[in-house]
PDB file of N, CA and C in Angstrom:
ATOM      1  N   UNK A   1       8.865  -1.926 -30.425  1.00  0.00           N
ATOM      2  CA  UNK A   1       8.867  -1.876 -28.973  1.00  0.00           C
ATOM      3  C   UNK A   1      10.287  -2.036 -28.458  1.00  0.00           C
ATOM      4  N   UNK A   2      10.554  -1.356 -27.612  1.00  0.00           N
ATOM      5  CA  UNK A   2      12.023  -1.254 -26.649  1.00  0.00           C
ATOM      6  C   UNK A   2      12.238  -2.488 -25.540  1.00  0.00           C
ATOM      7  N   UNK A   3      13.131  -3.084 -25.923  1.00  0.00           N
ATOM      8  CA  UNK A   3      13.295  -4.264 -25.044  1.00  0.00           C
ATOM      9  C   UNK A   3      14.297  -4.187 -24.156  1.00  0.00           C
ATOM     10  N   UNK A   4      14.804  -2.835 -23.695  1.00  0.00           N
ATOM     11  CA  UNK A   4      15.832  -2.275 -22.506  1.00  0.00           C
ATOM     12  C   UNK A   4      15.597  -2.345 -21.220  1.00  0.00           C
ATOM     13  N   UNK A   5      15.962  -2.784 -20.148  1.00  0.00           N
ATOM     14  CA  UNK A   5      15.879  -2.588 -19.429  1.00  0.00           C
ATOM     15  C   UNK A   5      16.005  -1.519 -19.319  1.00  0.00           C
ATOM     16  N   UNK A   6      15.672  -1.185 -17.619  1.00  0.00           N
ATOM     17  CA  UNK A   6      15.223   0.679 -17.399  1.00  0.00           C
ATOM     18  C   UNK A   6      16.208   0.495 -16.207  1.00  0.00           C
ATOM     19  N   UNK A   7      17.260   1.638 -16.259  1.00  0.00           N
ATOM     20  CA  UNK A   7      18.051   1.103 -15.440  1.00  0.00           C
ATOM     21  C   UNK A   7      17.984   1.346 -13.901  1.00  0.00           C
ATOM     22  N   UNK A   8      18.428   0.481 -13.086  1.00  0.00           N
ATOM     23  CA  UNK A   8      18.021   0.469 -10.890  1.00  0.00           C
ATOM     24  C   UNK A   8      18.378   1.099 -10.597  1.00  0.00           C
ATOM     25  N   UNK A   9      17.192   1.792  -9.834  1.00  0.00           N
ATOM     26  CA  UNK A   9      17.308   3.069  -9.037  1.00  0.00           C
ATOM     27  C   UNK A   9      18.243   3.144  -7.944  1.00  0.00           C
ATOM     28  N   UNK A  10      18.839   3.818  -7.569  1.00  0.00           N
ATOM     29  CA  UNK A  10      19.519   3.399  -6.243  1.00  0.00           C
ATOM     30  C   UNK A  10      18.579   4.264  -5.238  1.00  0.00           C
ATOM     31  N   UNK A  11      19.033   3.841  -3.700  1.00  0.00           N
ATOM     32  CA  UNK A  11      17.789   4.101  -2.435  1.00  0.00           C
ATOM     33  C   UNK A  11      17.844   5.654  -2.395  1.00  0.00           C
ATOM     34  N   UNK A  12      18.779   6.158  -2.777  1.00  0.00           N
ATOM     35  CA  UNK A  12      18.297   7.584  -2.658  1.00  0.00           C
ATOM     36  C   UNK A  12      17.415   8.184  -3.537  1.00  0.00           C
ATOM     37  N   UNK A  13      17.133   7.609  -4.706  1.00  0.00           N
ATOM     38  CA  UNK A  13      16.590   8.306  -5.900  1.00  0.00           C
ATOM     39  C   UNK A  13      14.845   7.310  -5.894  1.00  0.00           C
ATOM     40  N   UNK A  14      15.051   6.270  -5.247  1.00  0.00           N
ATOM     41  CA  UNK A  14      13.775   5.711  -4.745  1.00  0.00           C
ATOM     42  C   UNK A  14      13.053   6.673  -3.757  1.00  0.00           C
ATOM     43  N   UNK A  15      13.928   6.687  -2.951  1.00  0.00           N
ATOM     44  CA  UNK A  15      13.335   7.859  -1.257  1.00  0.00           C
ATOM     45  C   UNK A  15      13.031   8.848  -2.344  1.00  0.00           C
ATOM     46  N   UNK A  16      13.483   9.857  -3.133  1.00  0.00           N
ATOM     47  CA  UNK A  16      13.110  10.616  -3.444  1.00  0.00           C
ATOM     48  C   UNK A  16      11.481  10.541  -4.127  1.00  0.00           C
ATOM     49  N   UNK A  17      11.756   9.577  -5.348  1.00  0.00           N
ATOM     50  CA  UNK A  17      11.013   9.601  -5.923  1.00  0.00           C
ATOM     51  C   UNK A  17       9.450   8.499  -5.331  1.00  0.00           C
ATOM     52  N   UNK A  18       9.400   8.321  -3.703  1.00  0.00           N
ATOM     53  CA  UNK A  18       8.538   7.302  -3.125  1.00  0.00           C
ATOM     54  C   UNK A  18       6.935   8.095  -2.913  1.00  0.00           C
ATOM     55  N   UNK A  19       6.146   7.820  -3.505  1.00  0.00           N
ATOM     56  CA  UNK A  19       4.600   7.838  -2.573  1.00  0.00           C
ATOM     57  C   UNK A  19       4.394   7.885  -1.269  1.00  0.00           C
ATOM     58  N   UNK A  20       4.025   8.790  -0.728  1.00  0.00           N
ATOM     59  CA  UNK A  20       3.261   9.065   0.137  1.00  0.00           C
ATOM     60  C   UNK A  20       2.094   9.419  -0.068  1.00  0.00           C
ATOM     61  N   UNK A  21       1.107   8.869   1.519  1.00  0.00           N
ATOM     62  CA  UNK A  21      -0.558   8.778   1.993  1.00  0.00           C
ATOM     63  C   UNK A  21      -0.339  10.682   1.696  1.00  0.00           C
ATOM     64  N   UNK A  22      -1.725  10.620   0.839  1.00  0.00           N
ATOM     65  CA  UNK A  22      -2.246  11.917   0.859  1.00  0.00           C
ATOM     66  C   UNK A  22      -3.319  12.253   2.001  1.00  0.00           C
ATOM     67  N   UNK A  23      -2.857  13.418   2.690  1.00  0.00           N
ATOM     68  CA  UNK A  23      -3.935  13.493   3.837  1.00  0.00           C
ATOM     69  C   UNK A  23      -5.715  13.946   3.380  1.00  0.00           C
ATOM     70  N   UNK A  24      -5.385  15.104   2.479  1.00  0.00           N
ATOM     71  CA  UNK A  24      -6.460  15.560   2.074  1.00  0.00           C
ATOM     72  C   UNK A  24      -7.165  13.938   1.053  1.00  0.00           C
ATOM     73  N   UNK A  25      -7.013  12.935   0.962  1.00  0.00           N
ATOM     74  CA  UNK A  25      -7.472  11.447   0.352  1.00  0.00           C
ATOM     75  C   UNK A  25      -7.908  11.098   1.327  1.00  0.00           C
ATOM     76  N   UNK A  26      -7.262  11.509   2.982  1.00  0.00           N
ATOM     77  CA  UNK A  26      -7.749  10.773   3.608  1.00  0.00           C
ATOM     78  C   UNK A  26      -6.838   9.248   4.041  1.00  0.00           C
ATOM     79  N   UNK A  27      -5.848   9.240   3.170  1.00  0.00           N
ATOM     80  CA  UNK A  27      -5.270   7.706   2.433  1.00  0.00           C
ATOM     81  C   UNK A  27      -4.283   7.869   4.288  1.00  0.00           C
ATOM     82  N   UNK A  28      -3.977   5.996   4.247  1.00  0.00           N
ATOM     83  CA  UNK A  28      -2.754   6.106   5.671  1.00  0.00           C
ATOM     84  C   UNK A  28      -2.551   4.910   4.760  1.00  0.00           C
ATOM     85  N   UNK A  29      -1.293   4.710   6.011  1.00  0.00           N
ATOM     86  CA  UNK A  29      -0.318   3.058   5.742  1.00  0.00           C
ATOM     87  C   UNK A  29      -0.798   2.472   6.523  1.00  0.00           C
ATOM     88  N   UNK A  30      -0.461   1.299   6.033  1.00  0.00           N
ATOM     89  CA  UNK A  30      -1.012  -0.279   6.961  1.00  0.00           C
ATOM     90  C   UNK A  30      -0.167  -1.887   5.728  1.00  0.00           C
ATOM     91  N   UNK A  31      -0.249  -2.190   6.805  1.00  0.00           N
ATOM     92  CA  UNK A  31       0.660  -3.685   7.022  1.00  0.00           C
ATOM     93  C   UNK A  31      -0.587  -4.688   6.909  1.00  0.00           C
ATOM     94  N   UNK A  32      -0.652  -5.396   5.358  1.00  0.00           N
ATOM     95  CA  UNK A  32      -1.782  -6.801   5.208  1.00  0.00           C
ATOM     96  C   UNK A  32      -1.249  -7.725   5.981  1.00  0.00           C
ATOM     97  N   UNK A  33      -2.274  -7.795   7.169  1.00  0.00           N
ATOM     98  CA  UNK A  33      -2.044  -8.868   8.139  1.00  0.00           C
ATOM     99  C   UNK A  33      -2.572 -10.130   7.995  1.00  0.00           C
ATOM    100  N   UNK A  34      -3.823 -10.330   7.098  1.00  0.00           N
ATOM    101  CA  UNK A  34      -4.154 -11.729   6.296  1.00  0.00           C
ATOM    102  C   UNK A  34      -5.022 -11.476   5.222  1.00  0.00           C
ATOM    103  N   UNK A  35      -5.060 -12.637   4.258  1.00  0.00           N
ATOM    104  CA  UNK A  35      -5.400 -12.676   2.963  1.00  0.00           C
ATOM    105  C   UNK A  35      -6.888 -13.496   3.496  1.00  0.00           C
ATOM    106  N   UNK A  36      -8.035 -12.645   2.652  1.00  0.00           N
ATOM    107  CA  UNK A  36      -9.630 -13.334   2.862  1.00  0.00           C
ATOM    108  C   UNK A  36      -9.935 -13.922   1.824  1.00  0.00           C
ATOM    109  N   UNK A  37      -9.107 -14.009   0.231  1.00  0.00           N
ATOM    110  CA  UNK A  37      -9.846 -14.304  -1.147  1.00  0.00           C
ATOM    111  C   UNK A  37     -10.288 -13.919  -1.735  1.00  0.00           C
ATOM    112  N   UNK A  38     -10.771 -13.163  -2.664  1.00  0.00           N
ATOM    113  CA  UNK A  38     -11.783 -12.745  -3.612  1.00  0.00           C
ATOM    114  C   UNK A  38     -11.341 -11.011  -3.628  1.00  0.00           C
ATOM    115  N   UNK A  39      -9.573 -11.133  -3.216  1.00  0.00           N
ATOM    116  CA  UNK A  39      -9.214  -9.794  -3.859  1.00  0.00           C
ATOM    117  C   UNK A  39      -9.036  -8.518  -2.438  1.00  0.00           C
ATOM    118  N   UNK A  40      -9.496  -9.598  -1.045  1.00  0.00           N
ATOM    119  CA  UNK A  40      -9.620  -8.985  -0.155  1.00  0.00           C
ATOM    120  C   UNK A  40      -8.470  -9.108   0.943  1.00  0.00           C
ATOM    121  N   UNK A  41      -8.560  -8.273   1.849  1.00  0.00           N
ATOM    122  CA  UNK A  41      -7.389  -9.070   2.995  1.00  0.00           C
ATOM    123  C   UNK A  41      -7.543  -8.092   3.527  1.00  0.00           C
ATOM    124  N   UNK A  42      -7.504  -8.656   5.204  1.00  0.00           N
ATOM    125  CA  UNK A  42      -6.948  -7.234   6.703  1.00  0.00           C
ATOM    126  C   UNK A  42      -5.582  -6.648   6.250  1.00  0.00           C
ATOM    127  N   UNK A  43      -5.988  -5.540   6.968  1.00  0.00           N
ATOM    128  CA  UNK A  43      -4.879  -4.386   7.178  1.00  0.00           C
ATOM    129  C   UNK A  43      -5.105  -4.257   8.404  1.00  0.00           C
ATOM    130  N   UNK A  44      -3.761  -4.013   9.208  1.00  0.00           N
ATOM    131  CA  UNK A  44      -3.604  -3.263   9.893  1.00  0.00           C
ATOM    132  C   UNK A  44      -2.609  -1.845   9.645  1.00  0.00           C
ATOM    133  N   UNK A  45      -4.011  -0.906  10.045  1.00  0.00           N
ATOM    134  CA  UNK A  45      -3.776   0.539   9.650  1.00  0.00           C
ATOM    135  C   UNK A  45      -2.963   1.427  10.542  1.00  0.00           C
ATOM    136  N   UNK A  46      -2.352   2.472  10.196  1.00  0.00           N
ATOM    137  CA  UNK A  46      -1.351   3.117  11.209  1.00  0.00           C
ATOM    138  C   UNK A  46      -2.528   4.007  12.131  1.00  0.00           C
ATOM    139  N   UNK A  47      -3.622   4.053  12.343  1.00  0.00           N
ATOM    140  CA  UNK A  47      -4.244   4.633  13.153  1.00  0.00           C
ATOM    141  C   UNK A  47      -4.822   3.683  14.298  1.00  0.00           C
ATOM    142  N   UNK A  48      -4.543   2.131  13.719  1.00  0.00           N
ATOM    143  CA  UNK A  48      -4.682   1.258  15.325  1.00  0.00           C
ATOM    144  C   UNK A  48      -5.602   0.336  14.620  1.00  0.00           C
ATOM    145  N   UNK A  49      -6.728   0.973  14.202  1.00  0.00           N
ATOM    146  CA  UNK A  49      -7.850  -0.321  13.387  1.00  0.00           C
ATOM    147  C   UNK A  49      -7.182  -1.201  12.566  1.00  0.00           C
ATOM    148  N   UNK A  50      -7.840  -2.169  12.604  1.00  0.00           N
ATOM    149  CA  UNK A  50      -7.886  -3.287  11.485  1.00  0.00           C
ATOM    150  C   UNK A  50      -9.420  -3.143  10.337  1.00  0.00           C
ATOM    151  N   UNK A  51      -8.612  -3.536   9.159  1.00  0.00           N
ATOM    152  CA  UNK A  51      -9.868  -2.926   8.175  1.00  0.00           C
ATOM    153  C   UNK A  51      -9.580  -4.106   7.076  1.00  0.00           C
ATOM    154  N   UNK A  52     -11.116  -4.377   6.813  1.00  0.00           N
ATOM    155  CA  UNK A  52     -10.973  -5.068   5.656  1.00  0.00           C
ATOM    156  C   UNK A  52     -11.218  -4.450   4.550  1.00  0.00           C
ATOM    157  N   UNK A  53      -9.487  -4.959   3.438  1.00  0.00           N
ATOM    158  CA  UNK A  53      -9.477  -3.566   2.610  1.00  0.00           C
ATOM    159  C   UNK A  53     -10.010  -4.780   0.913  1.00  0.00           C
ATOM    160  N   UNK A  54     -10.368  -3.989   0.088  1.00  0.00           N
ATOM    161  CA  UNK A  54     -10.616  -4.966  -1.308  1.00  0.00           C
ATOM    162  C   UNK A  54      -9.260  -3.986  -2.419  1.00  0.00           C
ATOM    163  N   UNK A  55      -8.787  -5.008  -3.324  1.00  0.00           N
ATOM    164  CA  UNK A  55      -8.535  -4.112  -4.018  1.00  0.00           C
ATOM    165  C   UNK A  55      -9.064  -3.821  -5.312  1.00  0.00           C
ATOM    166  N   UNK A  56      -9.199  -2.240  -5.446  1.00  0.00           N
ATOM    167  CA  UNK A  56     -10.602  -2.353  -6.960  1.00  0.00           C
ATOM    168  C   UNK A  56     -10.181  -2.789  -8.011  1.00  0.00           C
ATOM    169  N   UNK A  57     -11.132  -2.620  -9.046  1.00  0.00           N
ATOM    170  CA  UNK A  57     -11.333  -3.749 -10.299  1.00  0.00           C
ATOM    171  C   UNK A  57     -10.524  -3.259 -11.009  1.00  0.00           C
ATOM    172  N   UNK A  58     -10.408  -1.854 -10.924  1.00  0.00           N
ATOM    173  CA  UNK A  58      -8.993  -1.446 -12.057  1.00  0.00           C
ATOM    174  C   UNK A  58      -7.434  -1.155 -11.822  1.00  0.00           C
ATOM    175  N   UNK A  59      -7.549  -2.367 -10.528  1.00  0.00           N
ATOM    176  CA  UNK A  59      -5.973  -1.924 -10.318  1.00  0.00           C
ATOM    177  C   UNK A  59      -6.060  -3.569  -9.971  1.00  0.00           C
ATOM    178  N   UNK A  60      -6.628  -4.221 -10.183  1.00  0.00           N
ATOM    179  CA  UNK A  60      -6.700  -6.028  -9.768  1.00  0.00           C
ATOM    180  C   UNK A  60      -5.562  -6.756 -10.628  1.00  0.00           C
ATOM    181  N   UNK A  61      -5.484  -6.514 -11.797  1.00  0.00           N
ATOM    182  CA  UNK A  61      -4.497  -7.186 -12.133  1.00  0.00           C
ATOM    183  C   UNK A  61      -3.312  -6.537 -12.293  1.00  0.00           C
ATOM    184  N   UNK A  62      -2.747  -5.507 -11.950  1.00  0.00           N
ATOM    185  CA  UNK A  62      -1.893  -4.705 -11.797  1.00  0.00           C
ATOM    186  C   UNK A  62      -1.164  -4.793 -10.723  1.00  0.00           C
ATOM    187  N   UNK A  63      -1.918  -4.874  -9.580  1.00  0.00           N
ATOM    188  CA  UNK A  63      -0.962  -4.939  -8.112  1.00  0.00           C
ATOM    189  C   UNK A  63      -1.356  -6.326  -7.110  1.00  0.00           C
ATOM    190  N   UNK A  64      -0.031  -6.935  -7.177  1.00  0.00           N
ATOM    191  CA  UNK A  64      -0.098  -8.341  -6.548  1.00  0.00           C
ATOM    192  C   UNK A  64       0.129  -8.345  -5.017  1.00  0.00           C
ATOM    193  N   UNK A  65      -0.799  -8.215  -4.026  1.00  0.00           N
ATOM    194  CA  UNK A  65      -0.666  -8.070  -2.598  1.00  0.00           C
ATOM    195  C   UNK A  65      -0.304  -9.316  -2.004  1.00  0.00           C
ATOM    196  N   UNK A  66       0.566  -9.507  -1.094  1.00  0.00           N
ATOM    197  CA  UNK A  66       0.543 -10.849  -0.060  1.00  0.00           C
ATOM    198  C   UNK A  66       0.922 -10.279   1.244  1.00  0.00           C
ATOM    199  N   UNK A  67       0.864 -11.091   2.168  1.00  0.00           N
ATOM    200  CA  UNK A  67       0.551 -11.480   3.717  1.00  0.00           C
ATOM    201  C   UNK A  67       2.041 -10.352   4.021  1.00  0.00           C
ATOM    202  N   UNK A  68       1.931  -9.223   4.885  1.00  0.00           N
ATOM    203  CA  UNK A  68       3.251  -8.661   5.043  1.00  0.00           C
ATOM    204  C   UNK A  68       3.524  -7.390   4.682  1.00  0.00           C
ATOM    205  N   UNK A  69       2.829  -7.070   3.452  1.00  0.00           N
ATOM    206  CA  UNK A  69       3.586  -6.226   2.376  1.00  0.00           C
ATOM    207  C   UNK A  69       2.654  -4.525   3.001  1.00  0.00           C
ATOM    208  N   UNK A  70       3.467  -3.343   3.179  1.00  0.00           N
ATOM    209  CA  UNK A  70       3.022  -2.477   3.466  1.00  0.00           C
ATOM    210  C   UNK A  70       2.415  -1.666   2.742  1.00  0.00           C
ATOM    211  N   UNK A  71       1.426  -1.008   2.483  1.00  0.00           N
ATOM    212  CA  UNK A  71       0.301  -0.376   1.739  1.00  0.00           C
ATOM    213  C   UNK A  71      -0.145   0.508   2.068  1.00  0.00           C
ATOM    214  N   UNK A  72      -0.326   1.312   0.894  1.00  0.00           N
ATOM    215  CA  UNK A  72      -1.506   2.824   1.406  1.00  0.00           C
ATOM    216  C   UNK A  72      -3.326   2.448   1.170  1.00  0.00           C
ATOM    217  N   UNK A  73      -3.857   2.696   2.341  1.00  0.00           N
ATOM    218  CA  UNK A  73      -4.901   2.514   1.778  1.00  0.00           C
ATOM    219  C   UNK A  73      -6.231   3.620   2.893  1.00  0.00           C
ATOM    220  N   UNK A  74      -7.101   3.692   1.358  1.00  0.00           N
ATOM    221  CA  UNK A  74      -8.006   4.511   1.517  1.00  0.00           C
ATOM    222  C   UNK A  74      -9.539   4.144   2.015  1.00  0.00           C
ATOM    223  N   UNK A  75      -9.790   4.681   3.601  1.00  0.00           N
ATOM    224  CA  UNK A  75     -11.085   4.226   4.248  1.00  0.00           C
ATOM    225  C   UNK A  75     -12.451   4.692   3.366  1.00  0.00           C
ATOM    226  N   UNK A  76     -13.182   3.595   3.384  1.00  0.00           N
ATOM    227  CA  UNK A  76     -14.686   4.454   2.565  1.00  0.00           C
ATOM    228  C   UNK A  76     -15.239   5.455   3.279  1.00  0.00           C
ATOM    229  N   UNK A  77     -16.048   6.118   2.446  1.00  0.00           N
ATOM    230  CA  UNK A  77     -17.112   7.026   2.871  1.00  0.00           C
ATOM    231  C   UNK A  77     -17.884   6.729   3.952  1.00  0.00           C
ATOM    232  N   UNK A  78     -18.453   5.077   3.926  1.00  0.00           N
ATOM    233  CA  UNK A  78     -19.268   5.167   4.787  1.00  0.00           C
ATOM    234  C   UNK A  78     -18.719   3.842   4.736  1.00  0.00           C
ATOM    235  N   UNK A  79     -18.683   3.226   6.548  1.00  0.00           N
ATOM    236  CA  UNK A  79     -18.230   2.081   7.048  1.00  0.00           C
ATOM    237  C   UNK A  79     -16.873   2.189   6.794  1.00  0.00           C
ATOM    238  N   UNK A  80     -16.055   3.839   6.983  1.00  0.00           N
ATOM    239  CA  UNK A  80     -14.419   3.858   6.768  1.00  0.00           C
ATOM    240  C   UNK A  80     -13.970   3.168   8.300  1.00  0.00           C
ATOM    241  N   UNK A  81     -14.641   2.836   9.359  1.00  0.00           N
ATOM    242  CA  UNK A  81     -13.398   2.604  10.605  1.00  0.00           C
ATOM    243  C   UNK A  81     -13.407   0.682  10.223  1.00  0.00           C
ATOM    244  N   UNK A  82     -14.403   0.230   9.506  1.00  0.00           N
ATOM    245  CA  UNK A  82     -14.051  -1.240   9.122  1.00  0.00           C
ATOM    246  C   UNK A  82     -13.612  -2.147   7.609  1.00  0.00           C
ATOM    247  N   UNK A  83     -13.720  -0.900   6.565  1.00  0.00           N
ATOM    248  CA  UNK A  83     -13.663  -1.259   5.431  1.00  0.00           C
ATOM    249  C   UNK A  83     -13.109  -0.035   4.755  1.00  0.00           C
ATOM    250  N   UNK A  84     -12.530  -0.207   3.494  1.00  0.00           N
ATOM    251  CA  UNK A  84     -11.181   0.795   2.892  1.00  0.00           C
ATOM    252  C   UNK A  84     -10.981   0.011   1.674  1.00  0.00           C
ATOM    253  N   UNK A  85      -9.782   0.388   0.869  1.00  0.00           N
ATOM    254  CA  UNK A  85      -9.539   0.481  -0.574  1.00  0.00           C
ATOM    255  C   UNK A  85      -8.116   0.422  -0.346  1.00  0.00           C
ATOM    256  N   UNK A  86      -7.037  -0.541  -1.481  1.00  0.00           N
ATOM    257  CA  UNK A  86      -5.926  -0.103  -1.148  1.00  0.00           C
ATOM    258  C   UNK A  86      -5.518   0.214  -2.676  1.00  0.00           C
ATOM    259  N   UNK A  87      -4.690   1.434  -2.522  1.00  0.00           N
ATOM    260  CA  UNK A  87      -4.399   2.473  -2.986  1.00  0.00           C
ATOM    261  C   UNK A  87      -3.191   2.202  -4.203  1.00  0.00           C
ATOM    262  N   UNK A  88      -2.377   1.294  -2.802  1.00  0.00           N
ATOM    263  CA  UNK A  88      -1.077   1.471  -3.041  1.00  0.00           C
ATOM    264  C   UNK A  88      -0.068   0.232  -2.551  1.00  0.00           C
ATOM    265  N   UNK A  89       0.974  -0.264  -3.395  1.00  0.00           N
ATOM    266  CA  UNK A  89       1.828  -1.435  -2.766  1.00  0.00           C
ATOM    267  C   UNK A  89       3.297  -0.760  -2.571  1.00  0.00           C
ATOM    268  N   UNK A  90       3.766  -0.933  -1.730  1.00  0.00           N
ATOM    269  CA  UNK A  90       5.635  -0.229  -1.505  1.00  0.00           C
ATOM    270  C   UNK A  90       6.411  -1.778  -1.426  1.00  0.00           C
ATOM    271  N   UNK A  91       7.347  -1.465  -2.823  1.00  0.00           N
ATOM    272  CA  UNK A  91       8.323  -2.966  -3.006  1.00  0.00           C
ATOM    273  C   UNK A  91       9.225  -3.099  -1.878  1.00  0.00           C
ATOM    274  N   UNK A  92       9.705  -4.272  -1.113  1.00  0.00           N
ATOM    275  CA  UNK A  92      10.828  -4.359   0.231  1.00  0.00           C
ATOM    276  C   UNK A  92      11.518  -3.033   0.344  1.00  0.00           C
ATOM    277  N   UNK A  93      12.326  -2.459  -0.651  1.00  0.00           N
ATOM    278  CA  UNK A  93      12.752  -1.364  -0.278  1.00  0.00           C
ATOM    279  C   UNK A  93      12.442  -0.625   0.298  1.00  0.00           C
ATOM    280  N   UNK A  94      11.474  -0.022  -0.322  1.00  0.00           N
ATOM    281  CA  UNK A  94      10.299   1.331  -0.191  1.00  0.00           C
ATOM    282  C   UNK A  94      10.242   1.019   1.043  1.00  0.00           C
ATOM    283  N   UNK A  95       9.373  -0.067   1.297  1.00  0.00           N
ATOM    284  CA  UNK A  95       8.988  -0.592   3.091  1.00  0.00           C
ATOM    285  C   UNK A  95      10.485  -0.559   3.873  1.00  0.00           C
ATOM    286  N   UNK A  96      11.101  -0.731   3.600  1.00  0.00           N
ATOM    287  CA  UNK A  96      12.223  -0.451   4.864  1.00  0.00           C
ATOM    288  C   UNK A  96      13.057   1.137   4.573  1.00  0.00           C
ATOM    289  N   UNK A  97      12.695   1.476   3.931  1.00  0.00           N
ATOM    290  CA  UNK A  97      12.756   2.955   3.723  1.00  0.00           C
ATOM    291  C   UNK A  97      11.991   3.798   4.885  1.00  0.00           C
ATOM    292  N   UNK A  98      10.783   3.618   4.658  1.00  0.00           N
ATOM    293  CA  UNK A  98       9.523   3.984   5.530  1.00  0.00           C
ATOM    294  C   UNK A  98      10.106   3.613   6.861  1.00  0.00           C
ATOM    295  N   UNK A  99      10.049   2.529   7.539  1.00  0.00           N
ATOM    296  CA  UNK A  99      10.584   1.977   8.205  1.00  0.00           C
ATOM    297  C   UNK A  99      11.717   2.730   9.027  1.00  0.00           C
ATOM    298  N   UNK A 100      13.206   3.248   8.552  1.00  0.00           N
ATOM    299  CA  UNK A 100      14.014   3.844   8.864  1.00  0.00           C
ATOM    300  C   UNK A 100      13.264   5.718   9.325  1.00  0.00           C
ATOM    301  N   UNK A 101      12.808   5.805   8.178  1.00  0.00           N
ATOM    302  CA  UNK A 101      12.199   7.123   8.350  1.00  0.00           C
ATOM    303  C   UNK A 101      11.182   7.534   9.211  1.00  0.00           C
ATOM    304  N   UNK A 102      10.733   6.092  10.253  1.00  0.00           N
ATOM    305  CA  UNK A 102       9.515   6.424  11.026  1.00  0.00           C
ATOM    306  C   UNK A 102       8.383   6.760  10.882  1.00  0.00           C
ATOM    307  N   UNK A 103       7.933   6.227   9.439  1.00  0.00           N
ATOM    308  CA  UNK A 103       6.103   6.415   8.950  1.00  0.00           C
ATOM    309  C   UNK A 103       5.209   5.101   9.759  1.00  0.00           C
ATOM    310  N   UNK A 104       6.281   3.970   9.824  1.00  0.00           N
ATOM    311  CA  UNK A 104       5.679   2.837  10.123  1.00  0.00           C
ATOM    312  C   UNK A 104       6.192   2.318  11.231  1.00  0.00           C
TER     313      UNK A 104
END
């Protein structure tokens, strides 16, 4: 196994290489405005709602959400204007990337 670091991106090659909400997903951004427990927490979504989003079982120990942090996330099928899925976490950068660029 390779014990190298991988070497830091600089912000242009981040911007390049950043995630964006797929429309045809359906997916938007939103800002976790509080933590509920059990894997859950509000969003506030860029379309105005607040949604309580979970994050699923196969991305739970993979992506560590807290109070702040900007996210893509995807409304359900059914009960999408109060409940959703999040998708996606953007590290400080990313988020003030967005930020400058006017997504958020």
């Amino acid at each position: 196994m390779d014990n190298r670091k991988r070497p830091e991106l600089t912000p242009e090659e981040q911007q390049r290489r950043m995630r964006l909400p797929r429309q045809e997903d359906r997916e938007m951004l939103g800002i976790v405005s509080g933590m509920m427990g059990a894997s859950r927490m509000r969003v506030a979504c860029k379309d105005g709602k607040e949604r309580m989003c979970r994050i699923p079982g196969r991305m739970k120990n993979t992506i560590w959400v807290k109070e702040g942090d900007v996210v893509i996330m995807k409304p359900w099928e059914i009960q999408g204007d109060i409940k959703g899925d999040i998708v996606w976490r953007y590290n400080p950068l990313q988020a003030r990337i967005l930020k400058e660029k006017g997504y958020i």
